[in-house]
N, C-alpha and C. Protein backbone atom coordinates (compact mmCIF):
# COMPACT_ATOMS: atom_id res chain seq x y z
N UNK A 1 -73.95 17.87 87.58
CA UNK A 1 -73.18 16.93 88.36
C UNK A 1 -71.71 17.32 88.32
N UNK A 2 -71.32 17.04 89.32
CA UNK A 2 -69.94 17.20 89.57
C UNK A 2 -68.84 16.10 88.66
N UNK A 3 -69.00 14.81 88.37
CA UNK A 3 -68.69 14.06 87.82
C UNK A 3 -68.05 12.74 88.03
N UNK A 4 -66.78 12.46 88.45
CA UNK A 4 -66.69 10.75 88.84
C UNK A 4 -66.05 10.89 90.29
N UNK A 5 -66.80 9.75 91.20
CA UNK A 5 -66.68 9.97 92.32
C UNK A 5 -65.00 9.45 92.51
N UNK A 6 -64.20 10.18 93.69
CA UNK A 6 -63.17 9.41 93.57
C UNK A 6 -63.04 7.96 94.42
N UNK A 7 -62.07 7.33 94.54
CA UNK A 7 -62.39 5.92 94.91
C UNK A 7 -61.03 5.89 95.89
N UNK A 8 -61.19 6.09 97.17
CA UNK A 8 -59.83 6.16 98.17
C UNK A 8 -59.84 4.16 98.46
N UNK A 9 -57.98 4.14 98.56
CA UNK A 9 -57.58 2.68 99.11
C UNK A 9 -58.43 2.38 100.36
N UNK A 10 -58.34 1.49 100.64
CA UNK A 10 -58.53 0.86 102.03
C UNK A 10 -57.29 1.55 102.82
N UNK A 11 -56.23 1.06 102.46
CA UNK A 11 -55.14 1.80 103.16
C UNK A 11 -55.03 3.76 103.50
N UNK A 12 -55.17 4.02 102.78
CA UNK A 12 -56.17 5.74 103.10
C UNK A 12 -56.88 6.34 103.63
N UNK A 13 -58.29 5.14 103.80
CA UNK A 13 -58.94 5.14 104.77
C UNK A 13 -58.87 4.46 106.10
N UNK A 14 -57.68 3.67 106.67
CA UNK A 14 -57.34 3.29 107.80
C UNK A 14 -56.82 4.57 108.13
N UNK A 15 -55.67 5.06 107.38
CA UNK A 15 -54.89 5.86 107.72
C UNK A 15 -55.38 6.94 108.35
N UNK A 16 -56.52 7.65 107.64
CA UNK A 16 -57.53 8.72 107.55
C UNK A 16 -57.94 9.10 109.35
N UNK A 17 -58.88 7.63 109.17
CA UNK A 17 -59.51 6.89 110.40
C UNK A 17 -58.85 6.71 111.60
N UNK A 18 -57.41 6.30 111.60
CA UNK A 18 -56.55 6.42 112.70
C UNK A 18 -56.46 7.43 112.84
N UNK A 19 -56.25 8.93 111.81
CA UNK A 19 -55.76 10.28 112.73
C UNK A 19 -56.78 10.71 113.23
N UNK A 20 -58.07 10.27 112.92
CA UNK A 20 -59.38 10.91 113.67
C UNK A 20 -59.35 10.08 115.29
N UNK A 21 -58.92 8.52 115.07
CA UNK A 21 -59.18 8.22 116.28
C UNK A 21 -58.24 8.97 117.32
N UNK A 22 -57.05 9.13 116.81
CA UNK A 22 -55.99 9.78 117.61
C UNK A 22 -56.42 10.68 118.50
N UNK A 23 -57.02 11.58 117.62
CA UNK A 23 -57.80 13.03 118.09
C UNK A 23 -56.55 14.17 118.37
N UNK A 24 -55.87 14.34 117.45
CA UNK A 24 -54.86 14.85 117.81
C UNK A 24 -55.03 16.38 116.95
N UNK A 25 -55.70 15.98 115.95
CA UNK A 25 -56.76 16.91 115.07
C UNK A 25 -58.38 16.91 115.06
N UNK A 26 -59.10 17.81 114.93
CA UNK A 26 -60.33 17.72 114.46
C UNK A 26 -61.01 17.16 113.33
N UNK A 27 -61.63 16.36 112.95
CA UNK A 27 -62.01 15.38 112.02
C UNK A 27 -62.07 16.72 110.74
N UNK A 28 -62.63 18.20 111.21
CA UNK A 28 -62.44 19.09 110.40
C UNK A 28 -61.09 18.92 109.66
N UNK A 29 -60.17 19.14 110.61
CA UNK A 29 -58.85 19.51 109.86
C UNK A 29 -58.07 18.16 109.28
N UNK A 30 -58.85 17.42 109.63
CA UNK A 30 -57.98 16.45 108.90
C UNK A 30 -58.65 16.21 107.68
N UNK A 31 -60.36 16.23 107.76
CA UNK A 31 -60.96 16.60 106.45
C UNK A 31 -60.39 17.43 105.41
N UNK A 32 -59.54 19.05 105.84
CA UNK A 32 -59.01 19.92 105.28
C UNK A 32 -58.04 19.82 104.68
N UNK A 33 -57.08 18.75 105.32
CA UNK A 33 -55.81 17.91 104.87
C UNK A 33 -56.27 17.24 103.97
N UNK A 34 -56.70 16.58 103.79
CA UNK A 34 -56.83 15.40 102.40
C UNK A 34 -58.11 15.78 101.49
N UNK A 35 -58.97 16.79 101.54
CA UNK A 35 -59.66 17.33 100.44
C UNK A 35 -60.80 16.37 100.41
N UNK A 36 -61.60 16.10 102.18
CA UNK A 36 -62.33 15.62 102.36
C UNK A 36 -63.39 16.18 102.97
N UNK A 37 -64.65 15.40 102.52
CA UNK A 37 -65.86 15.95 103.23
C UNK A 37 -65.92 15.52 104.99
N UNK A 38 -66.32 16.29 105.96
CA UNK A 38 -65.96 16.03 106.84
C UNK A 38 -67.11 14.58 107.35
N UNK A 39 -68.09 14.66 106.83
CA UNK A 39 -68.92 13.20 107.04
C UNK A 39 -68.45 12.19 106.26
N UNK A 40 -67.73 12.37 105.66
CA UNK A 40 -66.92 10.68 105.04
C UNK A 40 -65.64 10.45 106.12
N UNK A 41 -64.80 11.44 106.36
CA UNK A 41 -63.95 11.39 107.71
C UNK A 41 -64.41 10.55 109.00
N UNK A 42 -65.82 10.81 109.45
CA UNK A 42 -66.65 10.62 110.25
C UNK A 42 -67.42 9.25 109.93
N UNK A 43 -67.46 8.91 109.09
CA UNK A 43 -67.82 7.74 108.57
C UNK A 43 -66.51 6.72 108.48
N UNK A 44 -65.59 6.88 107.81
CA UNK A 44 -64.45 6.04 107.77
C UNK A 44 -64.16 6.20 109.64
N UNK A 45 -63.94 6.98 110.33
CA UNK A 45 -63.53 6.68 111.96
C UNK A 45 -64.69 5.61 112.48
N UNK A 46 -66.22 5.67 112.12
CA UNK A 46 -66.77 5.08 112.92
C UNK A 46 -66.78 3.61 112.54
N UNK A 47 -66.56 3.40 111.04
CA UNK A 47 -66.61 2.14 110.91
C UNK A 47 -64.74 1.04 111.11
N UNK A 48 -64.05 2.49 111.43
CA UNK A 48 -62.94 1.71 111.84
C UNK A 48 -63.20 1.39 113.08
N UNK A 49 -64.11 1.98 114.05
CA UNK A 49 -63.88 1.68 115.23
C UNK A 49 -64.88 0.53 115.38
N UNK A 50 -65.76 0.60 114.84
CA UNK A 50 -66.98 -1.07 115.09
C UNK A 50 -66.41 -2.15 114.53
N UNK A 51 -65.37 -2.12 113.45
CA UNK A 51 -64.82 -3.41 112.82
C UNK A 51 -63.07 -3.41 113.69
N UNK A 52 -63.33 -2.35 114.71
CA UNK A 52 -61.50 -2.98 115.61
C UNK A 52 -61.30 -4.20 115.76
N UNK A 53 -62.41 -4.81 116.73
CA UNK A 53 -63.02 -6.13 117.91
C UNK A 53 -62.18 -7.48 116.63
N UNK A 54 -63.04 -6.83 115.36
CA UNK A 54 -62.80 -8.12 114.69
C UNK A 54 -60.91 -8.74 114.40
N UNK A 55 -60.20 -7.31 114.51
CA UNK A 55 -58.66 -7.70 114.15
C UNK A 55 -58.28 -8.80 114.99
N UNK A 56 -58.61 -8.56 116.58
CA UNK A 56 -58.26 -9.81 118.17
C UNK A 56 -59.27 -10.54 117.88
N UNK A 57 -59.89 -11.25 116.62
CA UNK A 57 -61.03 -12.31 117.07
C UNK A 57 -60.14 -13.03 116.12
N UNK A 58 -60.07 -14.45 117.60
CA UNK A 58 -59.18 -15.96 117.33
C UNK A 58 -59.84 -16.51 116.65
N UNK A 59 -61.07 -16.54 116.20
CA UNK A 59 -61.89 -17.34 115.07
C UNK A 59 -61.68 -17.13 114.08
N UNK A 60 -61.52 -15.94 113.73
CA UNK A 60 -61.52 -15.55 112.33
C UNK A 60 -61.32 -15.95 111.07
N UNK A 61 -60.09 -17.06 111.02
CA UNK A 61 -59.71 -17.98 110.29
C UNK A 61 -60.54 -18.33 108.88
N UNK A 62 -60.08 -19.17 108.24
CA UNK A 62 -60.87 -19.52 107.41
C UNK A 62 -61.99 -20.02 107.35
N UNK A 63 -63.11 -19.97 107.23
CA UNK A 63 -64.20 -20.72 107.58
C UNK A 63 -64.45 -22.19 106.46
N UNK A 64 -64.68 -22.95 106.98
CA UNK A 64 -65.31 -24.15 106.41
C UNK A 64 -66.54 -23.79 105.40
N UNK A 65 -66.23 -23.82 104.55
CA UNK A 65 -67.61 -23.90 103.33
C UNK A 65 -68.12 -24.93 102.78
N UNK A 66 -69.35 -24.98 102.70
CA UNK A 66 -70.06 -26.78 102.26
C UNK A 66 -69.89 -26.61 100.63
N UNK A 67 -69.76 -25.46 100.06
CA UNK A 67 -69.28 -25.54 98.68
C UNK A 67 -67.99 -26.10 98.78
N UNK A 68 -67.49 -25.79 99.51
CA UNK A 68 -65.65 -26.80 99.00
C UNK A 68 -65.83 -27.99 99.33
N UNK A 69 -66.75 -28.54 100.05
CA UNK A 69 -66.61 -29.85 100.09
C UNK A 69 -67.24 -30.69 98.67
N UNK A 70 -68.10 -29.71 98.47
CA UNK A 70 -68.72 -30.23 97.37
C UNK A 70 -67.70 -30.13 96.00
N UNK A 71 -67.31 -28.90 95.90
CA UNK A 71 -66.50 -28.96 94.93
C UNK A 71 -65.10 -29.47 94.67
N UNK A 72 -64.58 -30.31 96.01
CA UNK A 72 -63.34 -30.71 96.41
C UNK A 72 -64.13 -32.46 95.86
N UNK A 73 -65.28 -32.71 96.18
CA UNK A 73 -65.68 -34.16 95.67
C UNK A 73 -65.71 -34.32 93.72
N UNK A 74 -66.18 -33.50 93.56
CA UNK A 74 -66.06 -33.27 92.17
C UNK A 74 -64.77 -33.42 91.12
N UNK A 75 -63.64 -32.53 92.16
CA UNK A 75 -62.70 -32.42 91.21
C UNK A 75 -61.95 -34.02 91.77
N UNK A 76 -62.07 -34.17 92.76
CA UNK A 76 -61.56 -36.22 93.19
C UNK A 76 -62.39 -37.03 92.31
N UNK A 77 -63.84 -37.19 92.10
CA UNK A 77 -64.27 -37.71 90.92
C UNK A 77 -63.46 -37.82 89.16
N UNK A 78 -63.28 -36.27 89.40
CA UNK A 78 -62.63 -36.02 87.96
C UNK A 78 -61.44 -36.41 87.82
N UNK A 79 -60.51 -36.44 89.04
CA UNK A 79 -58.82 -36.41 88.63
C UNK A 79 -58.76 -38.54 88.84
N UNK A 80 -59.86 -39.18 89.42
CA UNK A 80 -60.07 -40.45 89.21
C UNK A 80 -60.69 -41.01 87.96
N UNK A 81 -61.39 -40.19 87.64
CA UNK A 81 -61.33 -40.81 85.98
C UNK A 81 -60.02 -40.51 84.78
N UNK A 82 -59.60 -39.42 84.64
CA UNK A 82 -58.64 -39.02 84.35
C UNK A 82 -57.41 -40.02 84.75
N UNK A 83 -57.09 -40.33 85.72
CA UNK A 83 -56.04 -41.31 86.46
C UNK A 83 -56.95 -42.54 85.58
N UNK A 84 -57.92 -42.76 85.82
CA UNK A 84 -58.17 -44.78 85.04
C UNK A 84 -58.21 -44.62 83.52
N UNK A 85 -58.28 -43.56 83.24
CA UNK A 85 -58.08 -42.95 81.38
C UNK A 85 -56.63 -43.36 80.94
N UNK A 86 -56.02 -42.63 82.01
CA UNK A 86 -54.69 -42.43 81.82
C UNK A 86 -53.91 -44.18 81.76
N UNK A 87 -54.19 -44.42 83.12
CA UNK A 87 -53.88 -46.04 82.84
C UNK A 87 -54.12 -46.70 81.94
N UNK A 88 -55.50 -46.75 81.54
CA UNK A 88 -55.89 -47.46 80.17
C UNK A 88 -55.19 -47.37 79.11
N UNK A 89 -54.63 -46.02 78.61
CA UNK A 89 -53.77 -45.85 77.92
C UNK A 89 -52.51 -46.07 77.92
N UNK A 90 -51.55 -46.02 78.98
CA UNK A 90 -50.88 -46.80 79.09
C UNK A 90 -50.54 -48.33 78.62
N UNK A 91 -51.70 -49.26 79.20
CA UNK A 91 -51.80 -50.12 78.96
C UNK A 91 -51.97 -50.80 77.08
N UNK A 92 -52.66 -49.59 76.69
CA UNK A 92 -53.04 -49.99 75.23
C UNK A 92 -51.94 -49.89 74.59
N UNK A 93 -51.07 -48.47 75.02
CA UNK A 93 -49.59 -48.48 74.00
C UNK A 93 -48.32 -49.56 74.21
N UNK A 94 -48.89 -50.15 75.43
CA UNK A 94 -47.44 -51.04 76.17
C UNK A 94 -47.92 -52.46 75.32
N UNK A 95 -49.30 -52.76 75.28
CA UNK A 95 -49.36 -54.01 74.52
C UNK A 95 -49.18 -54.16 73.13
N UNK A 96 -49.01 -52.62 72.38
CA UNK A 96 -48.66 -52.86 71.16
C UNK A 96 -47.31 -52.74 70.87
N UNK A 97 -46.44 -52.54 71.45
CA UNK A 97 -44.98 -52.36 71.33
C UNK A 97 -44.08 -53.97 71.49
């Protein structure tokens, strides 16, 4: 074995991916430039180009998750007992003073 694979940014591979889309070079030579195999070149261009669509999609936003609602009820449960704890105590140190 050759030994540990290397691990390129995201940003590296846009970058990569844009000079292939350019076409201003051959996916060869730009492979040759950065000490790449030319099917990972070819791979990073194609999946930049199927995930473009998604940068102009107005939805994209955050999505609504039924876990946050759930877990947004939970922690309102909790910070309401905590709050009538808290009062209680209040109350216990104010009547002994």
């Amino acid at each position: 074995m050759s030994g540990k694979r290397e691990i390129f940014s995201n940003e590296f591979r846009a970058k990569t991916a844009t000079e292939a889309i350019k076409g201003y070079k051959t996916i060869t030579e730009i492979s040759q430039e950065h000490s790449l195999h030319p099917d990972l070149t070819g791979l990073w261009k194609k999946q930049f180009s199927e995930n473009a669509p998604v940068i102009f999609d107005k939805t994209r936003g955050v999505k609504k998750n039924d876990n946050n609602d759930e877990l947004t009820d939970k922690l309102c449960m909790q910070a309401g007992k905590l709050q009538a704890g808290n009062e209680w105590l209040k109350k216990k140190f104010n009547s002994k003073g």
